[in-house]
C-alpha atoms as a PDB file:
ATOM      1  CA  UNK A   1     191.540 159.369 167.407  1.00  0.00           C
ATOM      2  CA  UNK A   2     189.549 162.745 167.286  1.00  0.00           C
ATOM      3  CA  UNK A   3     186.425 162.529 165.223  1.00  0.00           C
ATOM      4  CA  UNK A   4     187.895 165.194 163.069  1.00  0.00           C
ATOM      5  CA  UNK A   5     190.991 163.460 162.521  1.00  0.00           C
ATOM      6  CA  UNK A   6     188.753 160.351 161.205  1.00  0.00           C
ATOM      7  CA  UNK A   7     188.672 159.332 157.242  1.00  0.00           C
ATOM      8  CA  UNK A   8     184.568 160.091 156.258  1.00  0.00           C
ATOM      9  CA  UNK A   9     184.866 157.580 153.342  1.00  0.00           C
ATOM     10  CA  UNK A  10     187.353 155.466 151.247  1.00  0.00           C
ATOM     11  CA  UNK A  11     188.339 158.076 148.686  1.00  0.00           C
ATOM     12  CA  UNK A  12     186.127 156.475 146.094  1.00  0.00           C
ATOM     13  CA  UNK A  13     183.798 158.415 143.798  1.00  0.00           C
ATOM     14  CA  UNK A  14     180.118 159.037 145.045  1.00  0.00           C
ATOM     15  CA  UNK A  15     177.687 156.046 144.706  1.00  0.00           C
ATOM     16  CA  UNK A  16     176.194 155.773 141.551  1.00  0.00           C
ATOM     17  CA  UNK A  17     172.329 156.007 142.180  1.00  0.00           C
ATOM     18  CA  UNK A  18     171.022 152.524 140.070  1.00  0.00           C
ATOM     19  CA  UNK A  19     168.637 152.908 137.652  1.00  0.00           C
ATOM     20  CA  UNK A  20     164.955 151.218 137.457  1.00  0.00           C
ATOM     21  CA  UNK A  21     166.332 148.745 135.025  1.00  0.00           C
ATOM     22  CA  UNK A  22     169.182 147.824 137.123  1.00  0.00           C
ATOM     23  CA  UNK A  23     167.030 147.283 140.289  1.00  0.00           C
ATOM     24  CA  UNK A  24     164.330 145.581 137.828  1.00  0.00           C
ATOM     25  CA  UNK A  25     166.956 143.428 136.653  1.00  0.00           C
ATOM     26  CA  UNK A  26     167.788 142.414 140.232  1.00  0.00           C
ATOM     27  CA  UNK A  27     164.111 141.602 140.910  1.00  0.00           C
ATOM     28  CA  UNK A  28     164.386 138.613 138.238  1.00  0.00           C
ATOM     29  CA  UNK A  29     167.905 137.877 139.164  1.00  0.00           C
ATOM     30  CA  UNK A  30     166.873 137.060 142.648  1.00  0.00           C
ATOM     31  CA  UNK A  31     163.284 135.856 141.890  1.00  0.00           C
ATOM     32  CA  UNK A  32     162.230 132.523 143.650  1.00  0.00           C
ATOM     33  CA  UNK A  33     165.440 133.068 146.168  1.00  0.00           C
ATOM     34  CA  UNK A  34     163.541 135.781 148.349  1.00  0.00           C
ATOM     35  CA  UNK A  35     160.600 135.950 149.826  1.00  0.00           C
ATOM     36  CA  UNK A  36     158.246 138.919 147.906  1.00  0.00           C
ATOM     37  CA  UNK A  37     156.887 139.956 151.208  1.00  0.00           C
ATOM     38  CA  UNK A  38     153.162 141.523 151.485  1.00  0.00           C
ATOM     39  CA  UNK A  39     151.810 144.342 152.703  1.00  0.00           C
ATOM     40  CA  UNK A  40     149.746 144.030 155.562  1.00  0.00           C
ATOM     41  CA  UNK A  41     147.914 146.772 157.679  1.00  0.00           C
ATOM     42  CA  UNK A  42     149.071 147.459 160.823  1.00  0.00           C
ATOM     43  CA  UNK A  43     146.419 146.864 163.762  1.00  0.00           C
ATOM     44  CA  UNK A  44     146.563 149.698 165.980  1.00  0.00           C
ATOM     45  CA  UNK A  45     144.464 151.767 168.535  1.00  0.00           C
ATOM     46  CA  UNK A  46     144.504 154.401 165.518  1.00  0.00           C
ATOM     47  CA  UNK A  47     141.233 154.772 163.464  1.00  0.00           C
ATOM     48  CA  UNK A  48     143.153 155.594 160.505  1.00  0.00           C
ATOM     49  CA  UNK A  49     144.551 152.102 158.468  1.00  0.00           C
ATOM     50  CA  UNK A  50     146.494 153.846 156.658  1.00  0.00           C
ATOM     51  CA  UNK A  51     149.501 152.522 157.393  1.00  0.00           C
ATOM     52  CA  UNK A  52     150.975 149.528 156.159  1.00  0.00           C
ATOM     53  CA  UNK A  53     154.169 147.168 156.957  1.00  0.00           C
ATOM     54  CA  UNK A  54     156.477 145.133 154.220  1.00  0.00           C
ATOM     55  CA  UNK A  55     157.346 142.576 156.768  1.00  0.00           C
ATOM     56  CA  UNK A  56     161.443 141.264 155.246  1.00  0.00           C
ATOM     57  CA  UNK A  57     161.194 139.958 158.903  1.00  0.00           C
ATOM     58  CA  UNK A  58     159.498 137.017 156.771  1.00  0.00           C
ATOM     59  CA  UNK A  59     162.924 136.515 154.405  1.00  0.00           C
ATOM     60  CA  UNK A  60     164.339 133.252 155.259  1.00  0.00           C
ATOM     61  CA  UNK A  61     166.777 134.735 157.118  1.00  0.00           C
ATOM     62  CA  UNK A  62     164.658 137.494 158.566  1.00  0.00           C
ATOM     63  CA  UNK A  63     165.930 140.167 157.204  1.00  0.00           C
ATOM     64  CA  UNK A  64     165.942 142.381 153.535  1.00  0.00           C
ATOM     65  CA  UNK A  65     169.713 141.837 153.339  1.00  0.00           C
ATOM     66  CA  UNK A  66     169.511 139.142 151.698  1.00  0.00           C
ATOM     67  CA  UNK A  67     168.158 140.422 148.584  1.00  0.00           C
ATOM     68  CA  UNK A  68     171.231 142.419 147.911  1.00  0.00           C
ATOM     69  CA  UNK A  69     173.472 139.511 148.844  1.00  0.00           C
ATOM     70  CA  UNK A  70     171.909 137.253 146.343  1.00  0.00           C
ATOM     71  CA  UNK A  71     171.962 139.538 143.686  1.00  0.00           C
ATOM     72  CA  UNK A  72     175.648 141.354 144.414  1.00  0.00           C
ATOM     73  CA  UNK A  73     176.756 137.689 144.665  1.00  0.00           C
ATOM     74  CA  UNK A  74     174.956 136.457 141.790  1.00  0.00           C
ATOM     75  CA  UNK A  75     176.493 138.857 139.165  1.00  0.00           C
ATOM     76  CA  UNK A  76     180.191 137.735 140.749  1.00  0.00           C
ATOM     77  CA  UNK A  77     182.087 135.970 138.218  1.00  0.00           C
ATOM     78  CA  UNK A  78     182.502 131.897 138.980  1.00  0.00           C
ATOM     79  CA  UNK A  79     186.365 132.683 139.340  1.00  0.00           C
ATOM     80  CA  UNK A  80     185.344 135.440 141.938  1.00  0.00           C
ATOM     81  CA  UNK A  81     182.834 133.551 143.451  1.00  0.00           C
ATOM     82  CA  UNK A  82     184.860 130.672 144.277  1.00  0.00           C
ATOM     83  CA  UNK A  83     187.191 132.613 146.409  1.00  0.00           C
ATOM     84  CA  UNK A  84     184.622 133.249 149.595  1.00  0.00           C
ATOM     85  CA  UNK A  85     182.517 136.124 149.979  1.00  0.00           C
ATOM     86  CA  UNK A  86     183.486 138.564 153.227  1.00  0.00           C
ATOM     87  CA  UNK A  87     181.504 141.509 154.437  1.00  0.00           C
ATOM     88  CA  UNK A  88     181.967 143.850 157.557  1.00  0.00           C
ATOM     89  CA  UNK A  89     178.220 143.374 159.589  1.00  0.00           C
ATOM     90  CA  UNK A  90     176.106 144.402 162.939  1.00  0.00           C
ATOM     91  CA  UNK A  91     174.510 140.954 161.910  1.00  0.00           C
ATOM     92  CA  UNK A  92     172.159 140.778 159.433  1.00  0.00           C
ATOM     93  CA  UNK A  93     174.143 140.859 156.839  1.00  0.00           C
ATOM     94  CA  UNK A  94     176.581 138.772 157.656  1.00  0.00           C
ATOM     95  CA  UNK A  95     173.422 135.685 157.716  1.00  0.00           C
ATOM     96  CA  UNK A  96     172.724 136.753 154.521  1.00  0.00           C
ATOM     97  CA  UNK A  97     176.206 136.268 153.713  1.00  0.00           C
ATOM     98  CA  UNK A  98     176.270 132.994 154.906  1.00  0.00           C
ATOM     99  CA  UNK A  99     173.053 131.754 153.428  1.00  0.00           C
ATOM    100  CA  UNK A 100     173.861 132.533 149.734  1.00  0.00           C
ATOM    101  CA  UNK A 101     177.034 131.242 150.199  1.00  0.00           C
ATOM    102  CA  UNK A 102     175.202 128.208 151.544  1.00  0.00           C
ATOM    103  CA  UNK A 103     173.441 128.229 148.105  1.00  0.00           C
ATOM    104  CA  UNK A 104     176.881 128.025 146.247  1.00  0.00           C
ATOM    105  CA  UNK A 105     178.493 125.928 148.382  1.00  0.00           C
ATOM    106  CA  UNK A 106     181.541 128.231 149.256  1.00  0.00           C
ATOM    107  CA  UNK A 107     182.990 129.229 152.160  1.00  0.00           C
ATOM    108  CA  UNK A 108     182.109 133.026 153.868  1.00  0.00           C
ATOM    109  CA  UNK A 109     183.506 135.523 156.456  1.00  0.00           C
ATOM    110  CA  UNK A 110     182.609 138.264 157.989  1.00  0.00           C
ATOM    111  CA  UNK A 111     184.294 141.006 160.436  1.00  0.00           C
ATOM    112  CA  UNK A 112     181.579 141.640 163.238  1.00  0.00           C
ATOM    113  CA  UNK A 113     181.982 143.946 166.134  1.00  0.00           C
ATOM    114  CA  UNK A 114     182.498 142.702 169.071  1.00  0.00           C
ATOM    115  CA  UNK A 115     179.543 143.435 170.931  1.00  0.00           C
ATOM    116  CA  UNK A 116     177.205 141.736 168.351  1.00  0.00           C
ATOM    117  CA  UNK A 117     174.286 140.146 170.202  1.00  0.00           C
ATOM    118  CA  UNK A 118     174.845 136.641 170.997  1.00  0.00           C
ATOM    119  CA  UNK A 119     171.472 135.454 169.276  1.00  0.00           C
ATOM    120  CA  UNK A 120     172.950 137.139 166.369  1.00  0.00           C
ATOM    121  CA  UNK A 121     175.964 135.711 166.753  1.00  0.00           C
ATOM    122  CA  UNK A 122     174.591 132.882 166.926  1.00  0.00           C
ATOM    123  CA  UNK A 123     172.567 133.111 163.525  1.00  0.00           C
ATOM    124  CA  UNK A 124     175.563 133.374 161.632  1.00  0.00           C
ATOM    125  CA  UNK A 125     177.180 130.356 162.831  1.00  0.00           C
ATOM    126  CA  UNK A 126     174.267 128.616 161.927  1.00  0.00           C
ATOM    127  CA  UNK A 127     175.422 129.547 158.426  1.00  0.00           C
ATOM    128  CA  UNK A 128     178.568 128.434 158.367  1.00  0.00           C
ATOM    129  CA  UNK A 129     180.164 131.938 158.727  1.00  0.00           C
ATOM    130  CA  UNK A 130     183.525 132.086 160.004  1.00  0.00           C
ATOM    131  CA  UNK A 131     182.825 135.067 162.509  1.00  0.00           C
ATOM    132  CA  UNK A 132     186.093 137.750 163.230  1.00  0.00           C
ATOM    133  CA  UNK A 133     184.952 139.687 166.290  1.00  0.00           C
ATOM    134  CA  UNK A 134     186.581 142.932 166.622  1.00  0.00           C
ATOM    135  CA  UNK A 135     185.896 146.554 168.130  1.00  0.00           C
ATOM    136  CA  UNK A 136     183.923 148.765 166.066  1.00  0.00           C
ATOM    137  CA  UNK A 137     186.514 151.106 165.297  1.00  0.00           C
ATOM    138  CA  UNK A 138     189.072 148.544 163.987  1.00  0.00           C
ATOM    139  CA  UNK A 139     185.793 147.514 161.501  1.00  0.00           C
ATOM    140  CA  UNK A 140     185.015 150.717 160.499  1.00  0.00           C
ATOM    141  CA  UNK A 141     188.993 150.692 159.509  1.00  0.00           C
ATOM    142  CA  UNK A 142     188.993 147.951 158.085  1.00  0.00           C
ATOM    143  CA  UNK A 143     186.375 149.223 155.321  1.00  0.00           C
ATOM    144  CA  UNK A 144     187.463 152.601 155.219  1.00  0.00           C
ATOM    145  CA  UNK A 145     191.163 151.871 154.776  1.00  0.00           C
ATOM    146  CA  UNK A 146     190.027 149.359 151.987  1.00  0.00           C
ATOM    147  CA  UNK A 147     192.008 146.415 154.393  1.00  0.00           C
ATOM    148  CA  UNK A 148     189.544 143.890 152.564  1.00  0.00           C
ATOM    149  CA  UNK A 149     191.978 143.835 149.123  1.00  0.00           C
ATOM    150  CA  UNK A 150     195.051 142.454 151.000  1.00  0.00           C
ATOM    151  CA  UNK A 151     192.387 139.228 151.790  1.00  0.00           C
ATOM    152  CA  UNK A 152     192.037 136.786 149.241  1.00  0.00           C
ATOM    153  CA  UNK A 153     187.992 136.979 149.583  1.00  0.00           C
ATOM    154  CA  UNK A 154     185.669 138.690 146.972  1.00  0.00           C
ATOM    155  CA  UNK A 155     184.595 141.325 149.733  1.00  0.00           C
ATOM    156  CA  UNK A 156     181.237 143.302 149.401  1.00  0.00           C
ATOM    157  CA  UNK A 157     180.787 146.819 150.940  1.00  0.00           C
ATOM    158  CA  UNK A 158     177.541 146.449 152.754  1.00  0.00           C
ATOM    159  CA  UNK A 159     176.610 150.304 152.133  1.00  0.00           C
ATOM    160  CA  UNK A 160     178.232 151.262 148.920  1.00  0.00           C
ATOM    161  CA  UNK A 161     178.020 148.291 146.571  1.00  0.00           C
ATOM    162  CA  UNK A 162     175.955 149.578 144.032  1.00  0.00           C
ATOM    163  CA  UNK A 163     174.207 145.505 143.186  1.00  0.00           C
ATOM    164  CA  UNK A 164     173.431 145.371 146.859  1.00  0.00           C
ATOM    165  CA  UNK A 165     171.457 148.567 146.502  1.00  0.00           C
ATOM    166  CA  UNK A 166     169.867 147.688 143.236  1.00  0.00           C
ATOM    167  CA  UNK A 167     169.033 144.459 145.188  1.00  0.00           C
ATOM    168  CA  UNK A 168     167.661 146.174 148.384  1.00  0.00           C
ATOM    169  CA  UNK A 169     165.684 148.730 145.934  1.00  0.00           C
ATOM    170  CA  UNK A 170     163.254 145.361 144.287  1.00  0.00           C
ATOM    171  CA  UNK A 171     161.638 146.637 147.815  1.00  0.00           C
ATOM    172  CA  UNK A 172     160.658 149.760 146.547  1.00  0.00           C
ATOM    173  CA  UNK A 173     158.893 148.080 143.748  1.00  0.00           C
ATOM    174  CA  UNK A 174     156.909 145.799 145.350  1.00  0.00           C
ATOM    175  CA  UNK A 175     155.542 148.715 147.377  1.00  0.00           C
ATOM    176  CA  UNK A 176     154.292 150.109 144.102  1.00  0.00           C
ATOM    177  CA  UNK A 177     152.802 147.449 142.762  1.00  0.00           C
ATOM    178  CA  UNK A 178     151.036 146.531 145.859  1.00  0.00           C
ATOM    179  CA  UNK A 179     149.702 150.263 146.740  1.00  0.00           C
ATOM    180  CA  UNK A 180     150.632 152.624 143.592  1.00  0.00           C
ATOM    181  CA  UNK A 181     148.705 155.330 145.825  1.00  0.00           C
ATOM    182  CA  UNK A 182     151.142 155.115 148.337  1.00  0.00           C
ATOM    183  CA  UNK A 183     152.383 158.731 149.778  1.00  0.00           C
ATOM    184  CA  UNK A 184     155.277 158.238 152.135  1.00  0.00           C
ATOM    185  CA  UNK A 185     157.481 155.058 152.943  1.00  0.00           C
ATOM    186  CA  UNK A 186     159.161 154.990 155.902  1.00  0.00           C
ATOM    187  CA  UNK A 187     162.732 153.220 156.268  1.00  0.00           C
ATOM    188  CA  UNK A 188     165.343 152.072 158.986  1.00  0.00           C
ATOM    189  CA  UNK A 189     169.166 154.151 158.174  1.00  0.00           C
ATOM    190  CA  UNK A 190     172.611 152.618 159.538  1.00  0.00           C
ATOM    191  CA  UNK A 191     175.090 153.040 156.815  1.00  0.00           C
ATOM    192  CA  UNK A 192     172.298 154.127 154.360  1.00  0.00           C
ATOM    193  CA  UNK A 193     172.061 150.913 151.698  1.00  0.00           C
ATOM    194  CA  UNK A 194     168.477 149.881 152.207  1.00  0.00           C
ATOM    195  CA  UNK A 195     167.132 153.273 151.825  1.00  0.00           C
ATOM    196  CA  UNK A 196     169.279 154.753 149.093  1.00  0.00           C
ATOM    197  CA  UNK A 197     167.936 151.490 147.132  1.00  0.00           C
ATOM    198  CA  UNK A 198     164.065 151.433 148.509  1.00  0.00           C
ATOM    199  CA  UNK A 199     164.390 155.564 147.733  1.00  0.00           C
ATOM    200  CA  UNK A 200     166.156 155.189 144.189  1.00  0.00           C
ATOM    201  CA  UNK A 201     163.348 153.241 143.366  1.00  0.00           C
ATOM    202  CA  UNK A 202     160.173 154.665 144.331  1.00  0.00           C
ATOM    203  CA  UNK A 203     161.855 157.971 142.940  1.00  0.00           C
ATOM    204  CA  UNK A 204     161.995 156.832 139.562  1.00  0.00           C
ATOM    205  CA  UNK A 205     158.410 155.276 139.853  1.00  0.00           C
ATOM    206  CA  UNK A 206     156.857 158.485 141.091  1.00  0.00           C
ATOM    207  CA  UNK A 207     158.953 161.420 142.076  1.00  0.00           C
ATOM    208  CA  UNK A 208     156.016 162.837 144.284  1.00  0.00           C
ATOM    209  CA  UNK A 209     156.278 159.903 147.105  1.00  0.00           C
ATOM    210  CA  UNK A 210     157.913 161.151 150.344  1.00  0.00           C
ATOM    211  CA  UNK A 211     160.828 159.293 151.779  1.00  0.00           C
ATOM    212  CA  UNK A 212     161.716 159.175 155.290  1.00  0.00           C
ATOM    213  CA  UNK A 213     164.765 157.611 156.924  1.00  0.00           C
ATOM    214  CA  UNK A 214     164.642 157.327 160.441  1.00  0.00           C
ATOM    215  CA  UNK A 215     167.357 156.817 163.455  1.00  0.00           C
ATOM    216  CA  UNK A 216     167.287 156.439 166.543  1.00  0.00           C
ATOM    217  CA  UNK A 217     167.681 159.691 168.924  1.00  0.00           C
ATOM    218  CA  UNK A 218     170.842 158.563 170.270  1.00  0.00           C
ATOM    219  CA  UNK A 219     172.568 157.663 166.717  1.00  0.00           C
ATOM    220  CA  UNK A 220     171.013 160.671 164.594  1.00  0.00           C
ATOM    221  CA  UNK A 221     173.760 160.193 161.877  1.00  0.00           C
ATOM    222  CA  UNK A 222     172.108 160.859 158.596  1.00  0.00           C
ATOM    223  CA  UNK A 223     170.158 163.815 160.507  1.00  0.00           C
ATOM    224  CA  UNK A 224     173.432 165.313 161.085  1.00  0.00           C
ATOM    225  CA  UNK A 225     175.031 164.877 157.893  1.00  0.00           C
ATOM    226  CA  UNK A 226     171.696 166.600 156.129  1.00  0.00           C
ATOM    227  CA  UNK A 227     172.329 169.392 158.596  1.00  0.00           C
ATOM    228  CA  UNK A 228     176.140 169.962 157.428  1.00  0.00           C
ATOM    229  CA  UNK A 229     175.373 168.326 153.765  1.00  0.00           C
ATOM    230  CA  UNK A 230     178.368 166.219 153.746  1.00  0.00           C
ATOM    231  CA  UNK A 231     179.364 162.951 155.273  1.00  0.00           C
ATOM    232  CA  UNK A 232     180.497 163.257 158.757  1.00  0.00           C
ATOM    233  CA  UNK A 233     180.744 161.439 162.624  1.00  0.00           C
ATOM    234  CA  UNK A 234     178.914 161.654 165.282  1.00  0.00           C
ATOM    235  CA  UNK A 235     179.301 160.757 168.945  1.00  0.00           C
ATOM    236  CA  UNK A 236     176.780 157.974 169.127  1.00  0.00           C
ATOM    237  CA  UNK A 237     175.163 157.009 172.144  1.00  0.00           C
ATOM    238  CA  UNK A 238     173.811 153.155 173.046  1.00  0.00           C
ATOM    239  CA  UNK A 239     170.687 152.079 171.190  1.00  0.00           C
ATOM    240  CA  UNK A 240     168.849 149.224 171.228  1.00  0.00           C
ATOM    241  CA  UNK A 241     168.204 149.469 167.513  1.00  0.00           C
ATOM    242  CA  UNK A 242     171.750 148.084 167.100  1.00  0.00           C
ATOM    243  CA  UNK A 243     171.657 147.238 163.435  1.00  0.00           C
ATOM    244  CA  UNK A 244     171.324 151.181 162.510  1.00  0.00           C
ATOM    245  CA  UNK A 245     173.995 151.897 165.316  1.00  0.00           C
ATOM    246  CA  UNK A 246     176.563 153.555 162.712  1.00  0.00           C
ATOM    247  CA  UNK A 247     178.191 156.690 163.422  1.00  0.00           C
ATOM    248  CA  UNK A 248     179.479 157.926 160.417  1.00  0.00           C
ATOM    249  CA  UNK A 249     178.171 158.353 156.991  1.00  0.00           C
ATOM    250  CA  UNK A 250     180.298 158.167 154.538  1.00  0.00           C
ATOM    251  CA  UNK A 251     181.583 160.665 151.757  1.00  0.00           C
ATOM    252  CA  UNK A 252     180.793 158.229 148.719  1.00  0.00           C
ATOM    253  CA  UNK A 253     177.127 157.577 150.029  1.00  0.00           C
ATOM    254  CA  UNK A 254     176.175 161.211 151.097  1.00  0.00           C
ATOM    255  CA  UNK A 255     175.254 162.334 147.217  1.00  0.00           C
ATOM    256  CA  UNK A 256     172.904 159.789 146.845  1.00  0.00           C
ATOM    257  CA  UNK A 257     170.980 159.510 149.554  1.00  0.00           C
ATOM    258  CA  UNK A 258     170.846 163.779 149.901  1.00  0.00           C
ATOM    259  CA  UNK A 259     169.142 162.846 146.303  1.00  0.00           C
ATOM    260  CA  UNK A 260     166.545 160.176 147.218  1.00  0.00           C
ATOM    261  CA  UNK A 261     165.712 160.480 150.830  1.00  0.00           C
ATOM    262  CA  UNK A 262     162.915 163.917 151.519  1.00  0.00           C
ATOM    263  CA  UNK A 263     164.116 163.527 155.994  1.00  0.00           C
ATOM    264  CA  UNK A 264     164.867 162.349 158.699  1.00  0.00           C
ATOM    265  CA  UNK A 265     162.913 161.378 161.370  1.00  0.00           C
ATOM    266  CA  UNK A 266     164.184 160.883 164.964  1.00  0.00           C
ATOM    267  CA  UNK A 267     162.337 158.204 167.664  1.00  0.00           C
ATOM    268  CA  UNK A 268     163.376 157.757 170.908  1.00  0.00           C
ATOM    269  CA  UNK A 269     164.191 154.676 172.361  1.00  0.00           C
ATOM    270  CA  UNK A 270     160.722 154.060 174.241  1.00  0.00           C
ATOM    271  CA  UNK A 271     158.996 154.963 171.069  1.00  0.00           C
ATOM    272  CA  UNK A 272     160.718 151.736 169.529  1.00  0.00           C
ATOM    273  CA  UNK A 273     160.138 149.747 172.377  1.00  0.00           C
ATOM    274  CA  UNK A 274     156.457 150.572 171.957  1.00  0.00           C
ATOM    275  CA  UNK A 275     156.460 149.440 168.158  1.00  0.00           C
ATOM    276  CA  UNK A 276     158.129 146.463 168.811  1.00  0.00           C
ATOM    277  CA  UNK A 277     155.369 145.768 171.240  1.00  0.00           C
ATOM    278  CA  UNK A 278     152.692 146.773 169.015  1.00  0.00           C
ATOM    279  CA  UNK A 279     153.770 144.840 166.093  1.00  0.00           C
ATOM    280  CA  UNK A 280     154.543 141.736 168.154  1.00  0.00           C
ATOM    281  CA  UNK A 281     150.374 141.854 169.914  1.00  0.00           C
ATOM    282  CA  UNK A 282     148.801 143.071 167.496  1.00  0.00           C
ATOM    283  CA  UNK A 283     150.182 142.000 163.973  1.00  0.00           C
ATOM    284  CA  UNK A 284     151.762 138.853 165.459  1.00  0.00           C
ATOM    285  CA  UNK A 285     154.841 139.869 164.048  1.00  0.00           C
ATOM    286  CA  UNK A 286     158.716 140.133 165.756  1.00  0.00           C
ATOM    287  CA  UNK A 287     160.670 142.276 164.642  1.00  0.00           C
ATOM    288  CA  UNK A 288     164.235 143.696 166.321  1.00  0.00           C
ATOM    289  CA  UNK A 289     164.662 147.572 166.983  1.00  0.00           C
ATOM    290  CA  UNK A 290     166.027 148.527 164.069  1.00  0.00           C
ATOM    291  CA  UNK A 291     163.287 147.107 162.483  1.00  0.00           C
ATOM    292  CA  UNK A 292     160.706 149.141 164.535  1.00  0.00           C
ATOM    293  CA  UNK A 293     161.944 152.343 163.562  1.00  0.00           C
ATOM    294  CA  UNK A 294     159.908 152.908 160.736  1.00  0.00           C
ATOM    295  CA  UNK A 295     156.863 151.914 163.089  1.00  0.00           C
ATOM    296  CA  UNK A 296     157.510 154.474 165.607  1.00  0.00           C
ATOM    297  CA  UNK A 297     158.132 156.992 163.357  1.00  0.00           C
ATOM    298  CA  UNK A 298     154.771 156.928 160.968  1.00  0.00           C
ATOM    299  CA  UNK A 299     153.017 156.417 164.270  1.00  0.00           C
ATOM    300  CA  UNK A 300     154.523 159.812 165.524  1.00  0.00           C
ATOM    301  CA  UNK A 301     153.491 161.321 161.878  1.00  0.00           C
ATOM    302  CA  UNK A 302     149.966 163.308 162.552  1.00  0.00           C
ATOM    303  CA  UNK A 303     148.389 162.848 159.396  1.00  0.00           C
ATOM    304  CA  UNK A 304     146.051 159.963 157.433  1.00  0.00           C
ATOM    305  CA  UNK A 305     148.225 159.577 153.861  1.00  0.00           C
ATOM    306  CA  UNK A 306     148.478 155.889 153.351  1.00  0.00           C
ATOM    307  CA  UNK A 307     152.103 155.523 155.015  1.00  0.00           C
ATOM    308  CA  UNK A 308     154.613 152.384 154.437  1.00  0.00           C
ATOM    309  CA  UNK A 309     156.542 151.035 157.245  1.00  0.00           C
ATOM    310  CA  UNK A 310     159.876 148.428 156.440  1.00  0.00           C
ATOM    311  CA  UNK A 311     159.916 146.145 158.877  1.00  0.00           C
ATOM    312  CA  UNK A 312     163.764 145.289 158.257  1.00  0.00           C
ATOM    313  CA  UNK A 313     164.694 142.993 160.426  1.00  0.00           C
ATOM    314  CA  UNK A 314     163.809 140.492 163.212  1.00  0.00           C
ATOM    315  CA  UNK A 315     166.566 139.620 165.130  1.00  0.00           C
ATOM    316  CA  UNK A 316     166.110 140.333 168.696  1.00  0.00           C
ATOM    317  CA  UNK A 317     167.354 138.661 171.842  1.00  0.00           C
ATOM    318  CA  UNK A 318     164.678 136.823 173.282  1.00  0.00           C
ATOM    319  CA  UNK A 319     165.503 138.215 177.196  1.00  0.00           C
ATOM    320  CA  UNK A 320     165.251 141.617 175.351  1.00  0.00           C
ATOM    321  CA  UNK A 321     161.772 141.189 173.473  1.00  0.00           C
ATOM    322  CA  UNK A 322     160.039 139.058 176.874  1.00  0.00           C
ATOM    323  CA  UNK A 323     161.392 142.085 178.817  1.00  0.00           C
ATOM    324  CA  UNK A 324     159.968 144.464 176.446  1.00  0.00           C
ATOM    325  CA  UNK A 325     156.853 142.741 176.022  1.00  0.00           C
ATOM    326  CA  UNK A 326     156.421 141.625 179.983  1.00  0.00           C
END
């Protein structure tokens, strides 16, 4: 299929943006389930320290996806919640799946593509996931083409959903509370969840903070959709920030983050291999490449305003990080 022959969306209406009570709601919903992660400075080579990382490498499952999870799956009904939950995932979702379905004791799917890594493969069958490995198109299909309602699982849109935005927006804030001077926060983009939650909130908390999605070079989706304003494809090339490796962004989503994201900054690949370096020697932290975007990118940034990095993720391959680290 041509890329201009491809659905951009589902055909729903555009993503609500949640309100500060909503995501404040979700912060006591999911309160003593996740982690509230610090913020630590990050030890550089730079004389500034004024940059800082939210580490939701440290959530049990090592990711932030888990604090939408819990709180999308939380407000389920019991009737809904006994059916399974199912989600489409690169990964990390998918474990979060799995773990709060751990917490209910029910049973959980998720569609995965099939060229998942197998150490994050291997996370979710940890869970107790019951992994469906397909190619990426057939996924992407699968959630545009709304194939979830013929499945008897209560199914949750990992970008659009709007509790697993309020959920993924209790990041935003933290980052307040921590460091209400704060100027810019940087954040990972795939499908656009994390920072259309993270931006919705520091946006109602203080409209002058800047923030900056960033992508990889080779998958410069939400760059390209700001360029046409609308939700579009791209031709994606191979990353190894494969959590953020989504090449479309979608209709319904496009409104809000146009609304609560300031730009987009692009890193290459050896940028993130550099972060992921830096942040492993020097702040004793791992963290996968998706999850060194936001590194990369306020390194790149020429200026001393006290800077946020989300550190969203830490599921690498080990091969991969001794090779990048070696």
């Amino acid at each position: 299929m041509d890329l201009s022959d491809r659905p951009t969306g589902w055909g729903g209406s555009p993503v609500p943006r949640p309100s500060l009570e909503a995501i404040r709601a979700a912060r006591e919903r999911i309160l003593g389930k996740v982690v509230r992660t610090p913020l630590v400075p990050l030890h550089s080579d730079r004389a500034t320290t004024d940059i800082f990382l939210k580490p939701e490498t440290l959530q049990p499952i090592g990711s932030f996806k888990l604090r939408g999870v819990l709180n999308w799956a939380t407000r389920l009904t019991e009737a809904d919640r006994k059916k399974g939950l199912s989600t489409t995932s690169a990964g990390n979702t998918a474990q979060a799946l799995g773990y709060v379905a751990r917490l209910f004791d029910i049973p959980s799917r998720t569609l995965l593509p099939d060229t998942v890594p197998q150490n994050k493969l291997d996370a979710i069958l940890s869970y107790g996931v019951e992994p469906v490995q397909v190619p990426f198109d057939q996924l992407l299909n699968y959630m545009l083409q709304e194939h979830w309602r013929e499945e008897p699982y209560s199914y949750l849109n990992p970008w659009g959903d709007p509790d697993m935005i309020a959920g993924s927006g209790t990041i935003g804030l933290e980052i307040v509370d921590d460091l209400p001077d704060v100027d810019t926060v940087f954040a990972p983009v795939g499908g656009g969840g994390l920072i259309a939650g993270v931006g919705s909130a520091l946006k109602a908390l203080n409209p002058s903070i800047r923030v900056i999605g960033v992508q990889p070079e080779s998958c410069p989706t939400l760059h390209k959709a700001f360029e046409a304003d609308r939700g579009l494809w791209i031709q994606a090339g191979t990353t190894i920030c494969d959590g953020t490796a989504v090449p479309v962004i979608v209709d319904e989503m496009y409104p809000l983050l146009r609304e609560v994201v300031d730009d987009v900054a692009l890193v290459s690949e050896e940028a993130v291999k550099d972060a992921i370096r830096l942040v492993a020697l020097k702040n004793k932290l791992i963290v996968e490449g998706s999850g060194a975007l936001s590194v990369a990118a306020a390194l790149a940034t020429p200026d001393d305003r006290k800077s946020v990095c989300i550190l969203s993720g830490g599921s690498i391959d080990t091969e991969r990080l001794m090779e990048i680290l070696g």
